[in-house]
PDB file of N, CA and C in Angstrom:
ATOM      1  N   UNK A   1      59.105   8.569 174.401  1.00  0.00           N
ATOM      2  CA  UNK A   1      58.850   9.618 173.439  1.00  0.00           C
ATOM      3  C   UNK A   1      58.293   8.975 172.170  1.00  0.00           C
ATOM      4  N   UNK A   2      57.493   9.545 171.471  1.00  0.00           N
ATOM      5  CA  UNK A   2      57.103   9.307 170.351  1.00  0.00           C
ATOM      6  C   UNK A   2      57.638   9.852 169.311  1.00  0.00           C
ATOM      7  N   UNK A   3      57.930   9.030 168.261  1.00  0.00           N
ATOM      8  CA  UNK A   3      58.748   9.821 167.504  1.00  0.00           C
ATOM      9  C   UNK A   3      57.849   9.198 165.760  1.00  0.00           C
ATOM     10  N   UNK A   4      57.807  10.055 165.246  1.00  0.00           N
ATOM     11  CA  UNK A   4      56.855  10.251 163.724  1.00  0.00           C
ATOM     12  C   UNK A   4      58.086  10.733 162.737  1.00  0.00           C
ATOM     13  N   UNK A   5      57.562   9.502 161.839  1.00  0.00           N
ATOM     14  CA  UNK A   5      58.509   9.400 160.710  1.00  0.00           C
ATOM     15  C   UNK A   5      58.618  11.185 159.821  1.00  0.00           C
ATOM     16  N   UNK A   6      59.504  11.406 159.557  1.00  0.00           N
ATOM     17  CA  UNK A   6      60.160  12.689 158.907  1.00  0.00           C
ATOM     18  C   UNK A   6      60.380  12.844 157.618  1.00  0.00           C
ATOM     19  N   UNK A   7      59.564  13.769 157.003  1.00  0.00           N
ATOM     20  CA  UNK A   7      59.833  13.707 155.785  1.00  0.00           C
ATOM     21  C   UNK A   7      61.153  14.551 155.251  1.00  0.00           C
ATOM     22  N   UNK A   8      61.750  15.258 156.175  1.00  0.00           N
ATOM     23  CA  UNK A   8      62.895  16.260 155.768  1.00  0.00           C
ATOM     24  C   UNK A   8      63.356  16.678 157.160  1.00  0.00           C
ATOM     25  N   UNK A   9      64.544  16.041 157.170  1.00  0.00           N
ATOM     26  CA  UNK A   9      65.161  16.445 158.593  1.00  0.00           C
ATOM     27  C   UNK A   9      66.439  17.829 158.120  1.00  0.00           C
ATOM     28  N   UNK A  10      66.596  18.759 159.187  1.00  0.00           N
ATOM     29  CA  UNK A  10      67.620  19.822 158.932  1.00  0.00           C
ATOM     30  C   UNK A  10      67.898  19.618 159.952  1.00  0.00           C
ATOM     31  N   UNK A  11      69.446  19.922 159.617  1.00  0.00           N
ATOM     32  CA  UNK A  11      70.713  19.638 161.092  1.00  0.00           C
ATOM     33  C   UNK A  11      70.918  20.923 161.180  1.00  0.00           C
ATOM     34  N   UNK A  12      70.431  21.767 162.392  1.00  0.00           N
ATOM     35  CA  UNK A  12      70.903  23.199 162.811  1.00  0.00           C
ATOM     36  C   UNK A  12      69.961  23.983 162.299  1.00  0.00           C
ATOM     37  N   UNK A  13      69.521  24.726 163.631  1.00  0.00           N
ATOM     38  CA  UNK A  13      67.992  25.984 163.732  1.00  0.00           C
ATOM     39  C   UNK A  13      68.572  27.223 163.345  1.00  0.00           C
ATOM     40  N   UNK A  14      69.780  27.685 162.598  1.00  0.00           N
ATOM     41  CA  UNK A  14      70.074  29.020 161.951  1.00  0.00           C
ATOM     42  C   UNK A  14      69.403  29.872 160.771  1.00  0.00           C
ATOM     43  N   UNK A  15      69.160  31.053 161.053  1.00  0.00           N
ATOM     44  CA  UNK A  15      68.423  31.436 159.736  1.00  0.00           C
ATOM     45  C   UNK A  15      68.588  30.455 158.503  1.00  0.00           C
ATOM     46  N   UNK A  16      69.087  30.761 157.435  1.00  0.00           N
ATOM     47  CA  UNK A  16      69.247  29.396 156.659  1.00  0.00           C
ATOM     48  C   UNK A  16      68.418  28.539 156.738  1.00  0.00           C
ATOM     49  N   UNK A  17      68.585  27.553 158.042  1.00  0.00           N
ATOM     50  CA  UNK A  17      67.713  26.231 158.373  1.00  0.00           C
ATOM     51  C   UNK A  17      66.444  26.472 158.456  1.00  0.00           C
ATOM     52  N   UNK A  18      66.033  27.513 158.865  1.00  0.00           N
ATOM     53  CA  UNK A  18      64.770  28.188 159.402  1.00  0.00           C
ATOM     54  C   UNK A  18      64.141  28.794 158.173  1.00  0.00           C
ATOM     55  N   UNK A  19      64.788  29.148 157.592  1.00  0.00           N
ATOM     56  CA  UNK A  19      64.422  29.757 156.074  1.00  0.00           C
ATOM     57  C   UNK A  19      63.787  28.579 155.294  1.00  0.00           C
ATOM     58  N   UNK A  20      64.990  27.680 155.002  1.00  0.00           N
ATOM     59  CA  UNK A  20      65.035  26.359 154.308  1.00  0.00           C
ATOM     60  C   UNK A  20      63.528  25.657 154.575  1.00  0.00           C
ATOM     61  N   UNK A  21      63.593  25.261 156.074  1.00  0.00           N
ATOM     62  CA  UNK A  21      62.007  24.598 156.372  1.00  0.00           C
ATOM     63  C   UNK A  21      61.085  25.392 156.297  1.00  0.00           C
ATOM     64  N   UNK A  22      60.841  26.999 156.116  1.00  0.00           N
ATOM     65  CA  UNK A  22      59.408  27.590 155.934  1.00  0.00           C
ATOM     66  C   UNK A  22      59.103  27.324 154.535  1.00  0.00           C
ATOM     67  N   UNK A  23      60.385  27.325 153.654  1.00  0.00           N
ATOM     68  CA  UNK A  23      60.454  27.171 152.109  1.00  0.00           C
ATOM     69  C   UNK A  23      59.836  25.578 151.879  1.00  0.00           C
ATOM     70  N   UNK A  24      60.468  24.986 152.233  1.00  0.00           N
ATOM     71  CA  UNK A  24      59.905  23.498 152.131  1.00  0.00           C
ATOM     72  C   UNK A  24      58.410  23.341 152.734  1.00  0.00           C
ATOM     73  N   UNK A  25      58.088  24.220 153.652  1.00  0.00           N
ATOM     74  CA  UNK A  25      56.091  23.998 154.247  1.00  0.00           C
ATOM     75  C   UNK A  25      55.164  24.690 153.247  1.00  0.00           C
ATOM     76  N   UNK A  26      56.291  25.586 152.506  1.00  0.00           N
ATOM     77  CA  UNK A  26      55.029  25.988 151.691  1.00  0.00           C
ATOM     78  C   UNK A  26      54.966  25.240 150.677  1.00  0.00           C
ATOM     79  N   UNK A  27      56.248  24.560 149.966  1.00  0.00           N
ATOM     80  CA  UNK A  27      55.821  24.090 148.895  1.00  0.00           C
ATOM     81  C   UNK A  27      55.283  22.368 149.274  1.00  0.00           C
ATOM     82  N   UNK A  28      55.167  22.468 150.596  1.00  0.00           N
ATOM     83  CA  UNK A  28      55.033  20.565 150.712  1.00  0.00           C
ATOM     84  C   UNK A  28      53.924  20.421 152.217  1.00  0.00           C
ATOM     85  N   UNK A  29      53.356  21.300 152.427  1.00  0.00           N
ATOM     86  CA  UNK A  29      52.619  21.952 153.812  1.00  0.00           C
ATOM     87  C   UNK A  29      52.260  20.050 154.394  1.00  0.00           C
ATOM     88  N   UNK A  30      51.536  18.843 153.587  1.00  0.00           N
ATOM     89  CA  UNK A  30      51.588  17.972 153.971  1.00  0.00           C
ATOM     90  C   UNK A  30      53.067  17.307 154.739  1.00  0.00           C
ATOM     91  N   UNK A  31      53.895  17.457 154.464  1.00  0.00           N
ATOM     92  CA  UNK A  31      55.191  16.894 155.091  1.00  0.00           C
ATOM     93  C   UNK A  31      55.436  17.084 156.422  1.00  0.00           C
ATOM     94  N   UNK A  32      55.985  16.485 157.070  1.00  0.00           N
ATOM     95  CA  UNK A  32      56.691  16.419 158.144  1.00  0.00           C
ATOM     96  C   UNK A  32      57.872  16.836 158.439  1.00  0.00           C
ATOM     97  N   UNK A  33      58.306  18.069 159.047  1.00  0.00           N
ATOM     98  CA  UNK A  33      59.805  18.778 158.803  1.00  0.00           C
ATOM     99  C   UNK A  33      60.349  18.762 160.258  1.00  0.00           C
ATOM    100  N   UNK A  34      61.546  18.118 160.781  1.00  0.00           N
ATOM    101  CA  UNK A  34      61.899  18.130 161.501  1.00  0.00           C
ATOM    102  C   UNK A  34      63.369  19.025 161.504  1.00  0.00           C
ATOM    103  N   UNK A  35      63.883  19.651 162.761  1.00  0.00           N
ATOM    104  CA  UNK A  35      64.464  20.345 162.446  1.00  0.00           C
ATOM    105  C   UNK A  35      65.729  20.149 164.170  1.00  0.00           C
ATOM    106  N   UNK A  36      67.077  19.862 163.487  1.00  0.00           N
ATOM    107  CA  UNK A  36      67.804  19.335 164.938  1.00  0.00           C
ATOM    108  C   UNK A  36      68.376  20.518 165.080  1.00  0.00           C
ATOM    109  N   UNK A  37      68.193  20.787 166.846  1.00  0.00           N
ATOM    110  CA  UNK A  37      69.839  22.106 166.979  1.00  0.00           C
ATOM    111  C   UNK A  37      69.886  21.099 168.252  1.00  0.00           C
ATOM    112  N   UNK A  38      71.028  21.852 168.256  1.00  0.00           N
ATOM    113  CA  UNK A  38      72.083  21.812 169.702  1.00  0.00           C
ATOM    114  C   UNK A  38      72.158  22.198 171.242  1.00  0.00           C
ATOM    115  N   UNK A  39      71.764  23.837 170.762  1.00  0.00           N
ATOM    116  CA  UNK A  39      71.563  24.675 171.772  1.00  0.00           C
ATOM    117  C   UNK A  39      69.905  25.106 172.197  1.00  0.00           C
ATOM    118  N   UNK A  40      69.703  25.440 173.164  1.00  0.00           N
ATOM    119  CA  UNK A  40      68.211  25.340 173.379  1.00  0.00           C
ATOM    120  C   UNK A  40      67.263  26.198 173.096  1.00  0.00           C
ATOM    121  N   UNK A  41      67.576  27.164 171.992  1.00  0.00           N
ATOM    122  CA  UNK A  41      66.884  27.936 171.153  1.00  0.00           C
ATOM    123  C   UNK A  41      67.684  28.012 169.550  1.00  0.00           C
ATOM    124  N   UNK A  42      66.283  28.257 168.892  1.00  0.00           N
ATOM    125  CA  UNK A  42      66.867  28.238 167.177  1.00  0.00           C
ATOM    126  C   UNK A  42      67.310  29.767 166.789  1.00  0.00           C
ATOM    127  N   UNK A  43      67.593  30.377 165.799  1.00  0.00           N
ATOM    128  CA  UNK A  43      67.906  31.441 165.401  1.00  0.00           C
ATOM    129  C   UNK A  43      69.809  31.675 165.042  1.00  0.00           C
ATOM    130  N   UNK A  44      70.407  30.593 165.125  1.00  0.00           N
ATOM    131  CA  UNK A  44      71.973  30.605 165.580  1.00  0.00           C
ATOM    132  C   UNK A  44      72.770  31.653 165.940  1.00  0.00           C
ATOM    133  N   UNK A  45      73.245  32.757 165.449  1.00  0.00           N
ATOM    134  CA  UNK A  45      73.838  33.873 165.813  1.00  0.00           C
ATOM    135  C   UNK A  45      72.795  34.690 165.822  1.00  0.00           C
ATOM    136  N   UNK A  46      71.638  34.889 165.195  1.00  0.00           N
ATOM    137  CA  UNK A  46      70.513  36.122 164.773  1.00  0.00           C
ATOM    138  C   UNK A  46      70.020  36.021 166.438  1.00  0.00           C
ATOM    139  N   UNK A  47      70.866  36.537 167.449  1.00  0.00           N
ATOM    140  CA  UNK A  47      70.450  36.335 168.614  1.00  0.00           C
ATOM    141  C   UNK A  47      70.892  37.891 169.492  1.00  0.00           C
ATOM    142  N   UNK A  48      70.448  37.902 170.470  1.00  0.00           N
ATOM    143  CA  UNK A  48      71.537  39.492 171.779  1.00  0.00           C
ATOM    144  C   UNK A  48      71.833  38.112 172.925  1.00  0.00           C
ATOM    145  N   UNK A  49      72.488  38.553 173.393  1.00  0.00           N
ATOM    146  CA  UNK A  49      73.080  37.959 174.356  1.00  0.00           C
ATOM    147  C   UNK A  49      73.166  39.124 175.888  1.00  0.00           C
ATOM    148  N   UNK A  50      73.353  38.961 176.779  1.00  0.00           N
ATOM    149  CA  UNK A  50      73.519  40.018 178.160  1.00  0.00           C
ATOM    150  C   UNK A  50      75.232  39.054 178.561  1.00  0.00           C
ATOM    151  N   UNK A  51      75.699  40.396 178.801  1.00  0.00           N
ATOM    152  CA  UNK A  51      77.401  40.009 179.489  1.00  0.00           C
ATOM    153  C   UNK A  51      76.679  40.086 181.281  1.00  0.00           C
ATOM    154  N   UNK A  52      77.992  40.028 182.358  1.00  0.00           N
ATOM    155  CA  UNK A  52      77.517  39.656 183.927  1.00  0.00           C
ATOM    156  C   UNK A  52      77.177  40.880 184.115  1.00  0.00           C
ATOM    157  N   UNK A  53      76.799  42.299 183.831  1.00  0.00           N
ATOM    158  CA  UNK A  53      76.438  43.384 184.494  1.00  0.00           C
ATOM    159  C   UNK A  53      75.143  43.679 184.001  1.00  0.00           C
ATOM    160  N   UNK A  54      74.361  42.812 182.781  1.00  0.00           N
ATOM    161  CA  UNK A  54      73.101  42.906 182.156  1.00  0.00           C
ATOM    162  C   UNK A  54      73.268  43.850 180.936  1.00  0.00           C
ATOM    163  N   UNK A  55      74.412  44.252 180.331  1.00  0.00           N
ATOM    164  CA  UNK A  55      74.732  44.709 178.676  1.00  0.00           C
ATOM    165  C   UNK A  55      73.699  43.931 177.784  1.00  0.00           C
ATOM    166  N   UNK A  56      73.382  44.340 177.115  1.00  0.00           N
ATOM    167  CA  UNK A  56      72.942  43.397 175.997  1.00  0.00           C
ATOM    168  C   UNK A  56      73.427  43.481 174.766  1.00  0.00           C
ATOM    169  N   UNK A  57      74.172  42.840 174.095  1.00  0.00           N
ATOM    170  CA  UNK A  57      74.901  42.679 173.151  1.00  0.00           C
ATOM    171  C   UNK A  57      74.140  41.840 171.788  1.00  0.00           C
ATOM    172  N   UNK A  58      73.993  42.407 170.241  1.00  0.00           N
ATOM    173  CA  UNK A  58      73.501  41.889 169.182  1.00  0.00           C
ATOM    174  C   UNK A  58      74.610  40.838 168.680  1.00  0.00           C
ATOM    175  N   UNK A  59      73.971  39.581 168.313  1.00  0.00           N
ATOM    176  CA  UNK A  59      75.714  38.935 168.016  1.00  0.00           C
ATOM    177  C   UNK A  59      74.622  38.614 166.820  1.00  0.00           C
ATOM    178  N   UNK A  60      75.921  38.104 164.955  1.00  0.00           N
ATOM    179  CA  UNK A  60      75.049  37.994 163.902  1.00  0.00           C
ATOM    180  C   UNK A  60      74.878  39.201 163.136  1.00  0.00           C
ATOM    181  N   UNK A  61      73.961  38.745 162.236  1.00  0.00           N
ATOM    182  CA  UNK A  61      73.701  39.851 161.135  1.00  0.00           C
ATOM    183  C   UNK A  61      73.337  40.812 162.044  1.00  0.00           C
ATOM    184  N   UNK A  62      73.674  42.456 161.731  1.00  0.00           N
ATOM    185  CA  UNK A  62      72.947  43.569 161.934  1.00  0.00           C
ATOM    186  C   UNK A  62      72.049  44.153 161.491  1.00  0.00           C
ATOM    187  N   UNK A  63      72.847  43.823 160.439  1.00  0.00           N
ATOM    188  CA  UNK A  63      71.493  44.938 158.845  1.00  0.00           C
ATOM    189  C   UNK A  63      70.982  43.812 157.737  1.00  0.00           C
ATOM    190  N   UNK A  64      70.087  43.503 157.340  1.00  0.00           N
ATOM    191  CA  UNK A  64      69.106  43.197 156.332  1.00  0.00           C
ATOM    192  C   UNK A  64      68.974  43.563 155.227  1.00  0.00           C
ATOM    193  N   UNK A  65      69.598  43.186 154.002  1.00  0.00           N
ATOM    194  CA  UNK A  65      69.053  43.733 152.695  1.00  0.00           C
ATOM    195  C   UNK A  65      68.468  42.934 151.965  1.00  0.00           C
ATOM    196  N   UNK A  66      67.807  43.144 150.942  1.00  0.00           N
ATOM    197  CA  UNK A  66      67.107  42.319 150.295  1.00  0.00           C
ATOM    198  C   UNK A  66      67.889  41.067 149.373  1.00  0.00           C
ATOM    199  N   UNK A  67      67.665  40.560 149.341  1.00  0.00           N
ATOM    200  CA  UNK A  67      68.075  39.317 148.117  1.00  0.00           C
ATOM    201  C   UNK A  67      67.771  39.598 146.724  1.00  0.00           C
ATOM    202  N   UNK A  68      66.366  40.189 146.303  1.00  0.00           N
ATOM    203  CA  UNK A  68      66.138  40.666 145.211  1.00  0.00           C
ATOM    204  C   UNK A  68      65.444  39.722 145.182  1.00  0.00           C
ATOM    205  N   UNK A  69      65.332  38.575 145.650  1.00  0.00           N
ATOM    206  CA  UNK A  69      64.441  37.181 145.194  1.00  0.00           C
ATOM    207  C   UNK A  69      63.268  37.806 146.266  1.00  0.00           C
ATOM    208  N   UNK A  70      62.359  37.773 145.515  1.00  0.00           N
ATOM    209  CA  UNK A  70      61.067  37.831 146.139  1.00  0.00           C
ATOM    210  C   UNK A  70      60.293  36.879 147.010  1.00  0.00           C
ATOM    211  N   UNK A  71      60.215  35.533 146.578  1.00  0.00           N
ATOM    212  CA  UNK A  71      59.989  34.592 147.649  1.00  0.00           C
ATOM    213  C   UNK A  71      60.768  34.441 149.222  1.00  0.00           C
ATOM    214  N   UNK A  72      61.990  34.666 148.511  1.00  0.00           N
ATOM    215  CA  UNK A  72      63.369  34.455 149.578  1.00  0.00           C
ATOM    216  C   UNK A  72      63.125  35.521 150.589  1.00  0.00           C
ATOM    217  N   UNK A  73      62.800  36.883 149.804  1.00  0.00           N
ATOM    218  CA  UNK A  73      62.722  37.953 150.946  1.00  0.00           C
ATOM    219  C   UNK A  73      61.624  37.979 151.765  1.00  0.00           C
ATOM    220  N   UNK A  74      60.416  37.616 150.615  1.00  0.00           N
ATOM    221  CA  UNK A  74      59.206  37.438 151.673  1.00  0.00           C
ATOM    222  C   UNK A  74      59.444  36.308 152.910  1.00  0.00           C
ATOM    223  N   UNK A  75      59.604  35.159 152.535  1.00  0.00           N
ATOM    224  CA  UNK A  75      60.386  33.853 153.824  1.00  0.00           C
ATOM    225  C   UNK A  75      60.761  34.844 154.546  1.00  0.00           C
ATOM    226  N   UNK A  76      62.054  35.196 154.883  1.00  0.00           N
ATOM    227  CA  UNK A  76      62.672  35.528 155.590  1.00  0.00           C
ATOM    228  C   UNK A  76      62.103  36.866 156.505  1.00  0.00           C
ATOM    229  N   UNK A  77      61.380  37.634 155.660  1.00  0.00           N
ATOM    230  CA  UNK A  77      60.262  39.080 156.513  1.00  0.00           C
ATOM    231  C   UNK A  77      59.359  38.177 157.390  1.00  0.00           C
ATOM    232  N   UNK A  78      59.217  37.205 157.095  1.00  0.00           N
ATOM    233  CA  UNK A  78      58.001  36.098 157.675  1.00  0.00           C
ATOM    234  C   UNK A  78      58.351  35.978 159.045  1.00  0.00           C
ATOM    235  N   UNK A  79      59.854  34.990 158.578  1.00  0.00           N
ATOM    236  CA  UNK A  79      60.152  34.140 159.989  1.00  0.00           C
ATOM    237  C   UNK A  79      60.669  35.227 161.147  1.00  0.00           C
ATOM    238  N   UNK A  80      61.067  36.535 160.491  1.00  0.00           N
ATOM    239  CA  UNK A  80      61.452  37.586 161.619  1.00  0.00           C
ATOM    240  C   UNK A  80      59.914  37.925 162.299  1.00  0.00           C
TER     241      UNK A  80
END
């Protein structure tokens, strides 16, 4: 594997993290942002899940309100 030096590593793909690195590309778009999870998709709880009969279940935030911060809200309208 090849691996390229990092200018900003984040531990965990949860909103937050995901927020955090779109925030950091805009203000640094040259950088290199690496970003570690665990599990084999990012989003952490902002996920549905299916139980054994095919339910699909929302796990995580439900509802969305604004922050009032305008950058913050725009990020986040983005990465959804």
């Amino acid at each position: 594997m090849l691996m390229k030096k990092a200018s900003f590593v984040i531990v965990g793909g949860g909103l937050p993290s995901l927020l955090f690195a779109y925030l950091l590309n805009q203000s640094n778009p040259s950088k290199t942002i690496v970003i570690i999870e665990s599990s084999n998709q990012v989003g952490g709880l902002f996920k549905s899940t299916q139980n054994r009969i095919g339910d699909t279940f929302d796990q995580g935030m439900h509802i969305y309100y604004e922050t009032e911060i305008e950058e913050v809200d725009e990020a986040f309208l983005g990465i959804l």
